[in-house]
C-alpha atoms as a PDB file:
ATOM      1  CA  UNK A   1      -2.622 -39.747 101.612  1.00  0.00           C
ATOM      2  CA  UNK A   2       0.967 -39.825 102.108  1.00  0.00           C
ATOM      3  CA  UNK A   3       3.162 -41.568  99.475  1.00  0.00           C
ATOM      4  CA  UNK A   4       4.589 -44.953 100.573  1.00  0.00           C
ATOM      5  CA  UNK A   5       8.734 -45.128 100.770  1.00  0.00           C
ATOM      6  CA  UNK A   6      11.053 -47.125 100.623  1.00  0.00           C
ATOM      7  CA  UNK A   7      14.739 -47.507 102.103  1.00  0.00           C
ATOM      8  CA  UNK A   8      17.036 -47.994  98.956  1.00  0.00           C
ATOM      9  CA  UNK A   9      21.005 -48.577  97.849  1.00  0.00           C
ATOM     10  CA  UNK A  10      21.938 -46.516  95.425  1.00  0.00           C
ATOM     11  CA  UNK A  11      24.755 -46.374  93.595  1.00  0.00           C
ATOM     12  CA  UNK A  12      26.692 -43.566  92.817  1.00  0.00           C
ATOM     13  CA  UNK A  13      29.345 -43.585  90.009  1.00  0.00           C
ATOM     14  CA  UNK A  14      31.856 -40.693  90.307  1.00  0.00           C
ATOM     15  CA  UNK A  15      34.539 -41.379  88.003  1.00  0.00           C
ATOM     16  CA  UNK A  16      37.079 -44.792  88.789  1.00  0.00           C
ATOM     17  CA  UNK A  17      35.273 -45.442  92.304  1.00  0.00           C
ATOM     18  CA  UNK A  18      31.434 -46.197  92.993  1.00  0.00           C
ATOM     19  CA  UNK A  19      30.011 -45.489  96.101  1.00  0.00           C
ATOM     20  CA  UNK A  20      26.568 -47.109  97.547  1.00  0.00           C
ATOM     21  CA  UNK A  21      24.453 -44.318  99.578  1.00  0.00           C
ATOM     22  CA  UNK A  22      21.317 -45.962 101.691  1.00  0.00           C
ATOM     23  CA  UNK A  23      18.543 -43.085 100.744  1.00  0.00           C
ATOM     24  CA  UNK A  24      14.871 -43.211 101.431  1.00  0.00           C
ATOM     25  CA  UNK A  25      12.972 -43.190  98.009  1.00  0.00           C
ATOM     26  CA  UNK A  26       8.851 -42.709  97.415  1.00  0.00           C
ATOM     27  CA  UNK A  27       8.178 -46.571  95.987  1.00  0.00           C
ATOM     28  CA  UNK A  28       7.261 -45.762  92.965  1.00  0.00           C
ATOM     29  CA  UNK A  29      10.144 -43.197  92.084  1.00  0.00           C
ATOM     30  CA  UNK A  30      12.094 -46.603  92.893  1.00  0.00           C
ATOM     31  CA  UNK A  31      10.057 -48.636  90.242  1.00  0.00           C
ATOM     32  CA  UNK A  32      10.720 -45.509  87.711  1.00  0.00           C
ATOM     33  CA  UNK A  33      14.249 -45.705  88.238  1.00  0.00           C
ATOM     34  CA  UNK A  34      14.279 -49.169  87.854  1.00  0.00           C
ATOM     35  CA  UNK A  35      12.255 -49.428  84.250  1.00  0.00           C
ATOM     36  CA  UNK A  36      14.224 -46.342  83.189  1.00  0.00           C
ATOM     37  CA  UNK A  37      17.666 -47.482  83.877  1.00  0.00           C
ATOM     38  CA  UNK A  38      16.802 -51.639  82.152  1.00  0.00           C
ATOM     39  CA  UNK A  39      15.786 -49.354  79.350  1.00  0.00           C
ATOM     40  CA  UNK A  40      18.759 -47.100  79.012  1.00  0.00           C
ATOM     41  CA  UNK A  41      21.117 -50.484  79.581  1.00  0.00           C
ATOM     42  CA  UNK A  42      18.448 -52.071  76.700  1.00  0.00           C
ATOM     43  CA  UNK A  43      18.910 -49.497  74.239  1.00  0.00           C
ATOM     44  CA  UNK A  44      22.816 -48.748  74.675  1.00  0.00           C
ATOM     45  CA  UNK A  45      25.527 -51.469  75.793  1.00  0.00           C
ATOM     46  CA  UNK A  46      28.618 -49.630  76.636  1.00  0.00           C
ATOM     47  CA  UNK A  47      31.785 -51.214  78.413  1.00  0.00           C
ATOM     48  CA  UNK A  48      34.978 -48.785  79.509  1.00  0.00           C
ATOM     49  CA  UNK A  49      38.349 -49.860  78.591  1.00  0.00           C
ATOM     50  CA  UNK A  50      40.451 -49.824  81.837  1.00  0.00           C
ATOM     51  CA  UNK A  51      43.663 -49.047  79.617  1.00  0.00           C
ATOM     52  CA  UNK A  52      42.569 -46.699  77.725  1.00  0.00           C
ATOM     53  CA  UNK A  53      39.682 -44.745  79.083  1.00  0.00           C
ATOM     54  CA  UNK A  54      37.677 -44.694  76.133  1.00  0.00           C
ATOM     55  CA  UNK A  55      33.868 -45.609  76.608  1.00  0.00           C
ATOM     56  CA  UNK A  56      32.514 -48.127  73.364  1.00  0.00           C
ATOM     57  CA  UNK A  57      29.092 -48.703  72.381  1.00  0.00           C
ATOM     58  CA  UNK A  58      27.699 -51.320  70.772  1.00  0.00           C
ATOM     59  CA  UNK A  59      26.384 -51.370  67.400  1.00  0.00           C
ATOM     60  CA  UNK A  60      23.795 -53.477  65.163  1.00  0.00           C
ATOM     61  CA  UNK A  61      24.770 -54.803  61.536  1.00  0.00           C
ATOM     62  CA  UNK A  62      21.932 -56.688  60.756  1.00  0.00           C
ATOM     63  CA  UNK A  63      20.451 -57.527  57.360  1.00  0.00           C
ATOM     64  CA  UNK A  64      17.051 -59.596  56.695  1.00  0.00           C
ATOM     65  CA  UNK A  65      16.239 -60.024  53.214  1.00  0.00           C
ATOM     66  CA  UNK A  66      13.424 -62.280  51.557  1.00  0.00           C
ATOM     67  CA  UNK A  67      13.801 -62.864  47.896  1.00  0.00           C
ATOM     68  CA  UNK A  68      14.067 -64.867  44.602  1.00  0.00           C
ATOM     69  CA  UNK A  69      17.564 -65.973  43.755  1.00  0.00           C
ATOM     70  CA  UNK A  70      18.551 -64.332  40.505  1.00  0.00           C
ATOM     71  CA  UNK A  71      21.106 -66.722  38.489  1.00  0.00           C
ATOM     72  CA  UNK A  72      23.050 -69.642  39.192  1.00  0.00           C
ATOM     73  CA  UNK A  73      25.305 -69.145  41.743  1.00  0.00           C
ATOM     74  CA  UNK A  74      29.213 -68.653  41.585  1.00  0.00           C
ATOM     75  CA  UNK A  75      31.679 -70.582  43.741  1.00  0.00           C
ATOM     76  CA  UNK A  76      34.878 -68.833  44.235  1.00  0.00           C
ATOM     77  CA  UNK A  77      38.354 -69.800  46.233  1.00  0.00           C
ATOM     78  CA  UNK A  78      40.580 -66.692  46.066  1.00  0.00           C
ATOM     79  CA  UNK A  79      44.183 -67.865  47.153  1.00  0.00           C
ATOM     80  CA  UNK A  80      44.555 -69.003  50.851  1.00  0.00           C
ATOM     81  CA  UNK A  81      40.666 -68.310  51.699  1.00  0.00           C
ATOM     82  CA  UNK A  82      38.212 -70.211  52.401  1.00  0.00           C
ATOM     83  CA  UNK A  83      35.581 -70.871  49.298  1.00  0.00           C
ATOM     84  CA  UNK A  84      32.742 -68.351  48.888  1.00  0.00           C
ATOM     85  CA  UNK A  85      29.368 -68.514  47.380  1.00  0.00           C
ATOM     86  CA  UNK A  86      28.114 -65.520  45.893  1.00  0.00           C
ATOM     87  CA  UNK A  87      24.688 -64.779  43.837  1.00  0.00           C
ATOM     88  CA  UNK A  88      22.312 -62.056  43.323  1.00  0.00           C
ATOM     89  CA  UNK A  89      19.300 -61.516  45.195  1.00  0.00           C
ATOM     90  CA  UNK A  90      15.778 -60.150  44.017  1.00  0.00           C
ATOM     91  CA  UNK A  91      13.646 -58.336  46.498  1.00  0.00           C
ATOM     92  CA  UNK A  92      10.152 -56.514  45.188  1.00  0.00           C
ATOM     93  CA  UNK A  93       8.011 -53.506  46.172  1.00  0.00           C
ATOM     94  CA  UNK A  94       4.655 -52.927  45.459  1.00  0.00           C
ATOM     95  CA  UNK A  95       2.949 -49.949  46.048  1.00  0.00           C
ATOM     96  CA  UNK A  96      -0.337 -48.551  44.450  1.00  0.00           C
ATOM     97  CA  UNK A  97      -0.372 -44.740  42.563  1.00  0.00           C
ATOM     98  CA  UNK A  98      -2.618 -42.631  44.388  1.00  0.00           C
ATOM     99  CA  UNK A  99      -6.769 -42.031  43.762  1.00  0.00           C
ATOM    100  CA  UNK A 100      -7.389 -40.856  40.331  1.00  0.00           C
ATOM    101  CA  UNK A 101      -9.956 -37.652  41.776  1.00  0.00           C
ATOM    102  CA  UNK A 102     -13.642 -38.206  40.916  1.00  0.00           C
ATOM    103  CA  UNK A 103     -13.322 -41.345  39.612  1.00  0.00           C
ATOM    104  CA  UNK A 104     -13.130 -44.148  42.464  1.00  0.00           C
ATOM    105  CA  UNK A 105     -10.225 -45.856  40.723  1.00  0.00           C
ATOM    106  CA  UNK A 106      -7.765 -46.713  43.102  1.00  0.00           C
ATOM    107  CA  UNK A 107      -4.969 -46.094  40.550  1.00  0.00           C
ATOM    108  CA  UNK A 108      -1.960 -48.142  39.154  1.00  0.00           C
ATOM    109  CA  UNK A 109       0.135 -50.783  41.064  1.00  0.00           C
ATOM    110  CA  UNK A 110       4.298 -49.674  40.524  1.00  0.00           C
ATOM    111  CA  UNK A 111       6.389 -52.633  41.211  1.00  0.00           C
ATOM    112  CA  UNK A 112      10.767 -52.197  41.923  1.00  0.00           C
ATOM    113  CA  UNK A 113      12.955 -54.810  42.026  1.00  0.00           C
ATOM    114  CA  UNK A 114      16.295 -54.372  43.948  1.00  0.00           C
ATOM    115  CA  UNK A 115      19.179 -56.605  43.200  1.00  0.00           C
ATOM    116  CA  UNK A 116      21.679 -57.682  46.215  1.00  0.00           C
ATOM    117  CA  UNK A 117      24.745 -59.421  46.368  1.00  0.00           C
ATOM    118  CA  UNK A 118      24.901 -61.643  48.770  1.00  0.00           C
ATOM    119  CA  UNK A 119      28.391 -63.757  49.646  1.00  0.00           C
ATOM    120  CA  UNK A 120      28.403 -66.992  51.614  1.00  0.00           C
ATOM    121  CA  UNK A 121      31.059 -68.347  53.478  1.00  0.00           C
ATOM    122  CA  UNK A 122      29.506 -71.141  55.626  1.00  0.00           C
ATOM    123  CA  UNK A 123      29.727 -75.257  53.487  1.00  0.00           C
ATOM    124  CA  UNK A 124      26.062 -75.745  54.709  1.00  0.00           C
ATOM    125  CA  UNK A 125      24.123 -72.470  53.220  1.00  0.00           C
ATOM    126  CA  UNK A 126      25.850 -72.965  49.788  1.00  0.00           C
ATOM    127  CA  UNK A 127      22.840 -74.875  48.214  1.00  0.00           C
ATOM    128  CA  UNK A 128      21.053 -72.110  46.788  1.00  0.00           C
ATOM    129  CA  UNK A 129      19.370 -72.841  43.028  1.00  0.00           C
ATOM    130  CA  UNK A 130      17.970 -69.823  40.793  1.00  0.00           C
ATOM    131  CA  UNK A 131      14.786 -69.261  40.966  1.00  0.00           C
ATOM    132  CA  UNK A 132      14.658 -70.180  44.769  1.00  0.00           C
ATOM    133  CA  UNK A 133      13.116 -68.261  47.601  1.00  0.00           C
ATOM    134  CA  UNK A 134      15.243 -67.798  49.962  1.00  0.00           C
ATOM    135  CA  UNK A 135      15.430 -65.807  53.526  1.00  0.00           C
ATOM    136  CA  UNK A 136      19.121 -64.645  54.025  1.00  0.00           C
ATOM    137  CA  UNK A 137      20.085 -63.363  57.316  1.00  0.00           C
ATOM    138  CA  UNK A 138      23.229 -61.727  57.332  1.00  0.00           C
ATOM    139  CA  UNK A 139      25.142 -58.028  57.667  1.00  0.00           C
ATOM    140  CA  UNK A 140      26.356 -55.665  55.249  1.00  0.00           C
ATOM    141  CA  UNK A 141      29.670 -55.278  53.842  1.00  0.00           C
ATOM    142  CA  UNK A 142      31.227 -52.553  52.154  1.00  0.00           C
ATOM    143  CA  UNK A 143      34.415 -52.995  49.391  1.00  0.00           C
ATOM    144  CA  UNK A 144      35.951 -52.184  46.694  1.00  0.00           C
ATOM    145  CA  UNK A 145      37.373 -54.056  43.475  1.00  0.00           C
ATOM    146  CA  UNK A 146      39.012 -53.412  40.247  1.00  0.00           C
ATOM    147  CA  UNK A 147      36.955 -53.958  37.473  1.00  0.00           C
ATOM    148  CA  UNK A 148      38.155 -55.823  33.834  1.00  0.00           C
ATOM    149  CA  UNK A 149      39.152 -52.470  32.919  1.00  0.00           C
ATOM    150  CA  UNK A 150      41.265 -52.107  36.088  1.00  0.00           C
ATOM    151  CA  UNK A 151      38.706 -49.249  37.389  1.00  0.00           C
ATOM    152  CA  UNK A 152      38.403 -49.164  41.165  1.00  0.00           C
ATOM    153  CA  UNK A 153      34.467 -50.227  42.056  1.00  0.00           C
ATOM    154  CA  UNK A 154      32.675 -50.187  45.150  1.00  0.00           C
ATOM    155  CA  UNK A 155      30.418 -52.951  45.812  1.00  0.00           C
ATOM    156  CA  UNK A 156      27.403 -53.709  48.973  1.00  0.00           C
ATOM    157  CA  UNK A 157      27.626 -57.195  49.684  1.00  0.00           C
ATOM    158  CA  UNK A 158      25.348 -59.115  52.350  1.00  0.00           C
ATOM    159  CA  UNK A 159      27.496 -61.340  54.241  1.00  0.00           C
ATOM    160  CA  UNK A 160      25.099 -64.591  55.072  1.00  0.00           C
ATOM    161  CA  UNK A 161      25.077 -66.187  58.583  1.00  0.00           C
ATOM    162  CA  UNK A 162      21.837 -67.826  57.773  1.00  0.00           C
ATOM    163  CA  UNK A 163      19.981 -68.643  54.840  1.00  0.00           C
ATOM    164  CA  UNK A 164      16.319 -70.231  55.148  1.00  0.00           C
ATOM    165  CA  UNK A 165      15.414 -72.180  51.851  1.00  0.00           C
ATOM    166  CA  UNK A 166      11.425 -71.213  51.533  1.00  0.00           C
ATOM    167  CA  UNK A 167      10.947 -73.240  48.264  1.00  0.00           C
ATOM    168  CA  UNK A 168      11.987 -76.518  46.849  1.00  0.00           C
ATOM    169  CA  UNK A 169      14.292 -75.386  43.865  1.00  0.00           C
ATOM    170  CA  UNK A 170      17.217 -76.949  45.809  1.00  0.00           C
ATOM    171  CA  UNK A 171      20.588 -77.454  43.839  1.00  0.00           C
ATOM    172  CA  UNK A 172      21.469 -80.951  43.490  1.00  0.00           C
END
């Protein structure tokens, strides 16, 4: 049994001008082309600067982090900014040692704790308490400081967009 087809447009991109070609596909090559093309536009946004040629693709910075806030936290106004909020986060991991051989016991359970930095520039996500869990939302930030000592530092900070207050240690 013969394959049923379809009369399509396609478009054909061939530098500055596009060009639409009426073609006579199979149906389902049609529906392929289709899914594959929403995927490729899915997985890559890219836009061409008219001036400049160059083709730019965008890019994720995204940061999800569930935690226990670590100390008090610091509010800061450097000179002609806006205030900022900044205090350390505590994320865990858990993971069990493997089998001990021959004896059925499952092993040890490890535990890490990583510490994050996370800076907050928005007046209603400044209410944070220690001790609170907390889900920050944010993206990373990379920058450097000069210590007490006047030694250059680099520092990870989380920049927060959102902040989701999970427990009722709220700051009064």
């Amino acid at each position: 049994m013969r394959k049923r087809s379809s009369p399509a447009t396609l478009l054909l991109w061939t530098g500055k001008f596009s060009k639409r070609v009426n073609c006579c596909i199979p149906l389902h090559s049609v529906k392929m082309l289709r899914s594959a093309s929403s995927q490729l536009i899915r997985q890559v946004v890219r836009y061409r600067s008219t001036e400049t040629g160059f083709i730019l693709e965008r890019s994720i910075n995204r940061v999800q982090l569930l935690g226990r806030v670590g100390q008090d936290p610091v509010m800061r106004q450097p000179e002609g900014r806006n205030p900022v909020t900044i205090f350390s986060l505590a994320t865990n991991e858990m993971w069990r040692s493997g089998e001990v051989e021959g004896t059925g016991s499952e092993g040890d359970v490890n535990q890490k704790t990583t510490w994050h930095r996370v800076s907050v520039f928005r007046p209603g996500l400044r209410d944070v308490a220690y001790r609170s869990r907390v889900l920050v939302e944010g993206k990373l930030d990379y920058g450097e400081y000069l210590d007490k000592n006047q030694v250059r530092r680099q520092a990870t900070t989380i920049i927060a967009d959102n902040i989701v207050f999970l427990s009722d240690h709220i700051q009064d």
